[in-house]
N, C-alpha and C. Protein backbone atom coordinates (compact mmCIF):
# COMPACT_ATOMS: atom_id res chain seq x y z
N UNK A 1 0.84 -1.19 0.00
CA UNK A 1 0.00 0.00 0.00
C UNK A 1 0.87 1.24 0.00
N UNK A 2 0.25 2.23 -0.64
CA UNK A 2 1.19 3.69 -0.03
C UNK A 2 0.14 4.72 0.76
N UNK A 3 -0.31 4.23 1.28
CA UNK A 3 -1.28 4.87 2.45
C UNK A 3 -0.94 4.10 3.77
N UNK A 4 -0.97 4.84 5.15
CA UNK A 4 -1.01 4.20 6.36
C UNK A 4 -2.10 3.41 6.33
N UNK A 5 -1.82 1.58 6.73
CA UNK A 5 -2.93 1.20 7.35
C UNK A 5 -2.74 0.55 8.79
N UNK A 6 -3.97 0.42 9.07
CA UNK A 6 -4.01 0.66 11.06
C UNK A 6 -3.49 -1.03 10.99
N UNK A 7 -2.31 -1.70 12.27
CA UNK A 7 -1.71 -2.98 12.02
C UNK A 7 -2.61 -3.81 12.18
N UNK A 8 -3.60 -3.58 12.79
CA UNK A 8 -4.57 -4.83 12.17
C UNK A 8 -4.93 -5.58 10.81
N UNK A 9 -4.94 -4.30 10.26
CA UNK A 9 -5.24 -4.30 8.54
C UNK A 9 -4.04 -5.43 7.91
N UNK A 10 -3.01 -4.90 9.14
CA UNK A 10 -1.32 -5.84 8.18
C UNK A 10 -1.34 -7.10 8.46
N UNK A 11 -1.27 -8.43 7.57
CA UNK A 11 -1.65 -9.75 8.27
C UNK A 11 0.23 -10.29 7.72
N UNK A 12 0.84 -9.79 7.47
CA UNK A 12 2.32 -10.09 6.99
C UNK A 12 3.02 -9.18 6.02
N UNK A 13 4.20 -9.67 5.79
CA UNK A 13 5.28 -8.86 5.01
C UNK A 13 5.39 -9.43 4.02
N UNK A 14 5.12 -9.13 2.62
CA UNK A 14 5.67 -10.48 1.51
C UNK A 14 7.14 -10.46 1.21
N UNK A 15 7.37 -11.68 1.23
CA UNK A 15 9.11 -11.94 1.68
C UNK A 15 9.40 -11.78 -0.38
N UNK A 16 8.68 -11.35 -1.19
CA UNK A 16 9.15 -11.89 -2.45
C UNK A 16 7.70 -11.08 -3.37
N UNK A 17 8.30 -10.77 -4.92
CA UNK A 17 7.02 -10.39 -5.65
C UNK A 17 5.81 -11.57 -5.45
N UNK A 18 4.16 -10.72 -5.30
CA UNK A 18 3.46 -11.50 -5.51
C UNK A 18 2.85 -11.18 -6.74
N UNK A 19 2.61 -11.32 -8.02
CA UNK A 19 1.89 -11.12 -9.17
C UNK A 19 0.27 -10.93 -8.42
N UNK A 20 -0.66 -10.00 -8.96
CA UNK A 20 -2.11 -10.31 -8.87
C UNK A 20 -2.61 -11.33 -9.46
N UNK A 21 -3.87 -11.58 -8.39
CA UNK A 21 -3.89 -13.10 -8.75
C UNK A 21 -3.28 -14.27 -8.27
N UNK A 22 -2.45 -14.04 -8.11
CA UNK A 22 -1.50 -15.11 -7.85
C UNK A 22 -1.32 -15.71 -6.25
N UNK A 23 -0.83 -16.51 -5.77
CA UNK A 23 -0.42 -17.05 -4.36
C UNK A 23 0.75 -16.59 -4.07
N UNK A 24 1.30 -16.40 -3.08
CA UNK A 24 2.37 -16.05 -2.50
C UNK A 24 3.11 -16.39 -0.73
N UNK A 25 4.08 -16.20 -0.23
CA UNK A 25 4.17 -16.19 1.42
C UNK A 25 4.25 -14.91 2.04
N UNK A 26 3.85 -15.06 2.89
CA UNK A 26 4.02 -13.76 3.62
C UNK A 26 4.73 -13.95 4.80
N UNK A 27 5.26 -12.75 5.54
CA UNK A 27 6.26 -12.93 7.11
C UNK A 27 5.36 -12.60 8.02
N UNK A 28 4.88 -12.98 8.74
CA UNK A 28 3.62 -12.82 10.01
C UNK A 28 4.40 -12.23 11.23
N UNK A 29 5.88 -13.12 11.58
CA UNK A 29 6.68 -12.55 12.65
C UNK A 29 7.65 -13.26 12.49
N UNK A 30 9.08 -12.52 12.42
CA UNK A 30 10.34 -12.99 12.49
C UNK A 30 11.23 -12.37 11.84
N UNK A 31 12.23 -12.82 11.48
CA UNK A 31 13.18 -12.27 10.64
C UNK A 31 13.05 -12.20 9.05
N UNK A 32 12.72 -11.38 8.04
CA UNK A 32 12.78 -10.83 7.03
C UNK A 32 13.51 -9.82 6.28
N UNK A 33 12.59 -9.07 5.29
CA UNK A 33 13.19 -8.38 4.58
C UNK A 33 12.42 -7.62 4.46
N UNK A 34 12.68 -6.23 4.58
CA UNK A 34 11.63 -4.87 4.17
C UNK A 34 12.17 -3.98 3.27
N UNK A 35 11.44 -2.96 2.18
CA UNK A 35 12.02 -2.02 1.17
C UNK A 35 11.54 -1.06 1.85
N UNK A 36 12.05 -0.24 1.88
CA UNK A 36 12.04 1.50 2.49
C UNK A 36 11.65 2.24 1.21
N UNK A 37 10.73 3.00 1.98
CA UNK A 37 9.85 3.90 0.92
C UNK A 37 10.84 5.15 0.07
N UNK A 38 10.51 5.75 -1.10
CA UNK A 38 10.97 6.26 -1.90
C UNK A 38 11.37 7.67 -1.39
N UNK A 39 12.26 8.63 -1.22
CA UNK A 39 12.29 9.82 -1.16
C UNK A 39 12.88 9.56 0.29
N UNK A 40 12.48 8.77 1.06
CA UNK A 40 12.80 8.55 2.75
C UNK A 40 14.13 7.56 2.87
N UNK A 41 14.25 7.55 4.66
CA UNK A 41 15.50 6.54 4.95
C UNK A 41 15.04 5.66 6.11
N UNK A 42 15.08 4.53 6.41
CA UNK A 42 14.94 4.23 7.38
C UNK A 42 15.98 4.14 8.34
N UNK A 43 15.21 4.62 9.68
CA UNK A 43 16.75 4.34 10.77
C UNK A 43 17.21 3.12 11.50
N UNK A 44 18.34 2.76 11.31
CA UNK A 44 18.59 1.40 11.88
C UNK A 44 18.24 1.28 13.53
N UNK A 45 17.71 -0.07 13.81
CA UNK A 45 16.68 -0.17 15.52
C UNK A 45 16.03 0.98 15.65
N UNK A 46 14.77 0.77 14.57
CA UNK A 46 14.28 2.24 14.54
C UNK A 46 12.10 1.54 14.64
N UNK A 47 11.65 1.59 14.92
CA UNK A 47 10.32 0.92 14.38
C UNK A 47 9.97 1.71 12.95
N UNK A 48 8.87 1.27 12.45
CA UNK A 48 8.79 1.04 11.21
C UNK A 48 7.23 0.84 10.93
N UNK A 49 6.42 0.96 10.03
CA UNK A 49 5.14 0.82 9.59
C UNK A 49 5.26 1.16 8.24
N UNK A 50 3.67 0.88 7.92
CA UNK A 50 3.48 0.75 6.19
C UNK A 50 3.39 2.37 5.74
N UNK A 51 2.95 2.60 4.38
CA UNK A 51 2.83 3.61 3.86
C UNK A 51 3.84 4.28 3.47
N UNK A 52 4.99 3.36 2.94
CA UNK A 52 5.79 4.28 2.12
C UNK A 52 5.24 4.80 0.77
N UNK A 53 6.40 5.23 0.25
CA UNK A 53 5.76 6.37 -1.06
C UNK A 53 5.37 5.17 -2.45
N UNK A 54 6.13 4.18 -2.48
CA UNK A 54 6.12 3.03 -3.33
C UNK A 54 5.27 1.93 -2.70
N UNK A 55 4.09 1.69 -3.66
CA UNK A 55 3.88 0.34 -3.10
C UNK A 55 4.53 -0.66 -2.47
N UNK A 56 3.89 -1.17 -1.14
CA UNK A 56 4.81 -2.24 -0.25
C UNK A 56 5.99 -2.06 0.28
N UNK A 57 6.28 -0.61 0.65
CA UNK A 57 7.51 -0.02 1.24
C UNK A 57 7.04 0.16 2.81
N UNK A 58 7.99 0.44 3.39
CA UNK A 58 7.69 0.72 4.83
C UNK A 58 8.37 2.33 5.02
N UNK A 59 7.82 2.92 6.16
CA UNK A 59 8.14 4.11 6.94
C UNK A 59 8.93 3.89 8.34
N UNK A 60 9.56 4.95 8.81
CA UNK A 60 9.97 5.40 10.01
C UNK A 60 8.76 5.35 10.62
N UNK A 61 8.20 5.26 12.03
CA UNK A 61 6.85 4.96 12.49
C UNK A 61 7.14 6.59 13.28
N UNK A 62 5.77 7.17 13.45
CA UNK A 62 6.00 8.40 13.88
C UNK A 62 4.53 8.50 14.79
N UNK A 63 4.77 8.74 16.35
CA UNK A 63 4.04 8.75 16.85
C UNK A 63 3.75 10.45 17.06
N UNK A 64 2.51 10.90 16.32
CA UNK A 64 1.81 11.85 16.09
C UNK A 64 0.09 11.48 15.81
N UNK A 65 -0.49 12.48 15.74
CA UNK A 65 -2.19 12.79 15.76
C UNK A 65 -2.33 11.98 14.23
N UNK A 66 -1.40 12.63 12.63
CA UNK A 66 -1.58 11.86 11.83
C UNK A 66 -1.53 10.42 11.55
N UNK A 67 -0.92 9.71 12.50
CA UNK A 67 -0.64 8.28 12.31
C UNK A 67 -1.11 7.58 13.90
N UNK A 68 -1.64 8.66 14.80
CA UNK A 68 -1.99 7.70 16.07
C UNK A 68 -2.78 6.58 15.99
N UNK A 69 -3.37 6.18 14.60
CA UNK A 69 -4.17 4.45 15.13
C UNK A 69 -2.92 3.75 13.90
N UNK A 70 -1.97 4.14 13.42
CA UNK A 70 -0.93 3.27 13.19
C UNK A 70 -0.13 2.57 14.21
N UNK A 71 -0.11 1.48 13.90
CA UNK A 71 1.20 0.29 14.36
C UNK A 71 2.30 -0.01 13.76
N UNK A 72 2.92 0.31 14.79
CA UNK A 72 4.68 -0.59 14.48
C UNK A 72 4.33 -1.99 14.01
N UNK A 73 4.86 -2.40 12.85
CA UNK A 73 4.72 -3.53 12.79
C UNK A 73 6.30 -4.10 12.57
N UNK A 74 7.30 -3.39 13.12
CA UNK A 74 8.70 -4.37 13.33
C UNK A 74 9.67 -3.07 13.70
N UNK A 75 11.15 -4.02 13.67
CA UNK A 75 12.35 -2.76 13.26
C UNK A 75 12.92 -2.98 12.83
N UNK A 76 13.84 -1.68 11.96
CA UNK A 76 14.62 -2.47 10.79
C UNK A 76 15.99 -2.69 11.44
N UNK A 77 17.02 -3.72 11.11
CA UNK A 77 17.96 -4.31 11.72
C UNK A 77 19.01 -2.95 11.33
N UNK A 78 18.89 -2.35 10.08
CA UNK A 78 20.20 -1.51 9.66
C UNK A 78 19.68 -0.53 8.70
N UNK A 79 20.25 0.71 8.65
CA UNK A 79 19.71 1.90 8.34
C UNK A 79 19.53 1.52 6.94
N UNK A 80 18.31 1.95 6.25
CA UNK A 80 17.92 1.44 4.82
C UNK A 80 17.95 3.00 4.14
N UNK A 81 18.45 3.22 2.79
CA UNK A 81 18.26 4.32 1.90
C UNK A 81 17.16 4.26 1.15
N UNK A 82 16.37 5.21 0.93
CA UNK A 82 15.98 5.40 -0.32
C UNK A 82 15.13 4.22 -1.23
N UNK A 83 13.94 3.08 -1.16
CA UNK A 83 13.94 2.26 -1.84
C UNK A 83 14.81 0.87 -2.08
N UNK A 84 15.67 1.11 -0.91
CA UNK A 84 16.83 0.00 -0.47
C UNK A 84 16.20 -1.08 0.56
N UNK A 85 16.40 -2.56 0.06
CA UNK A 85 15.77 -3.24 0.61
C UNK A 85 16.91 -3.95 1.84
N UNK A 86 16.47 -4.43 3.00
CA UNK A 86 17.53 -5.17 4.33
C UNK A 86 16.52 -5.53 5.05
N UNK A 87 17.17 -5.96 6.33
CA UNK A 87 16.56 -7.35 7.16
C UNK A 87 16.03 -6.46 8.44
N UNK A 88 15.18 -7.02 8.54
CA UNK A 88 14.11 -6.46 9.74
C UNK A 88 13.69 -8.01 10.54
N UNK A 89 13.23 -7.43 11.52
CA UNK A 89 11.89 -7.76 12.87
C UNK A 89 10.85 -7.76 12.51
N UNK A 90 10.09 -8.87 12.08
CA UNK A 90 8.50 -8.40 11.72
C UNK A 90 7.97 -8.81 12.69
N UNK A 91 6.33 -8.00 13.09
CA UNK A 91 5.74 -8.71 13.95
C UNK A 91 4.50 -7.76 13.96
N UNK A 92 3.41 -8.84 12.93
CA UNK A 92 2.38 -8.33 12.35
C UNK A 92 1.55 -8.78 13.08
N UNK A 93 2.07 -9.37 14.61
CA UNK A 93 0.86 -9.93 15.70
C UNK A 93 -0.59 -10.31 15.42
């Protein structure tokens, strides 16, 4: 998505392209892989949520009025650039 959704909405991370249509796996909780949204950075041991600028990217999680029914749904292990994908904490509880 490139809109915040509230972590309920998040039921996993897809570890890999899923085509529409198609079947795929997803990461529910554990060790993975996340892409950092476009224009942004993520900070390493930083939490993290959806709504980057690119479909299926993640954000810096920012606890404010705009995102207060957002959830952390992990952290990323090491500072990510720009659309740069690395290994995270998921935990889409």
């Amino acid at each position: 998505v490139t809109a915040h959704q509230a972590k309920v909405m998040v039921i996993g991370v897809a570890q890999h392209t899923i085509a529409a249509g198609s079947y795929g796996f997803i990461l529910k909780e554990g060790v993975g892989t996340i892409k950092c949204g476009g224009g942004a950075a993520l900070t390493a041991d930083t939490p993290f949520t959806t709504g980057g600028s690119a479909a299926g990217t993640a954000i810096d999680y920012a606890d404010d009025t705009s995102s207060a029914n957002i959830g952390v749904i992990g952290h990323a292990v090491n500072a990510l650039g720009s659309l740069a994908t690395g290994a995270a904490w998921i935990s889409c509880g």
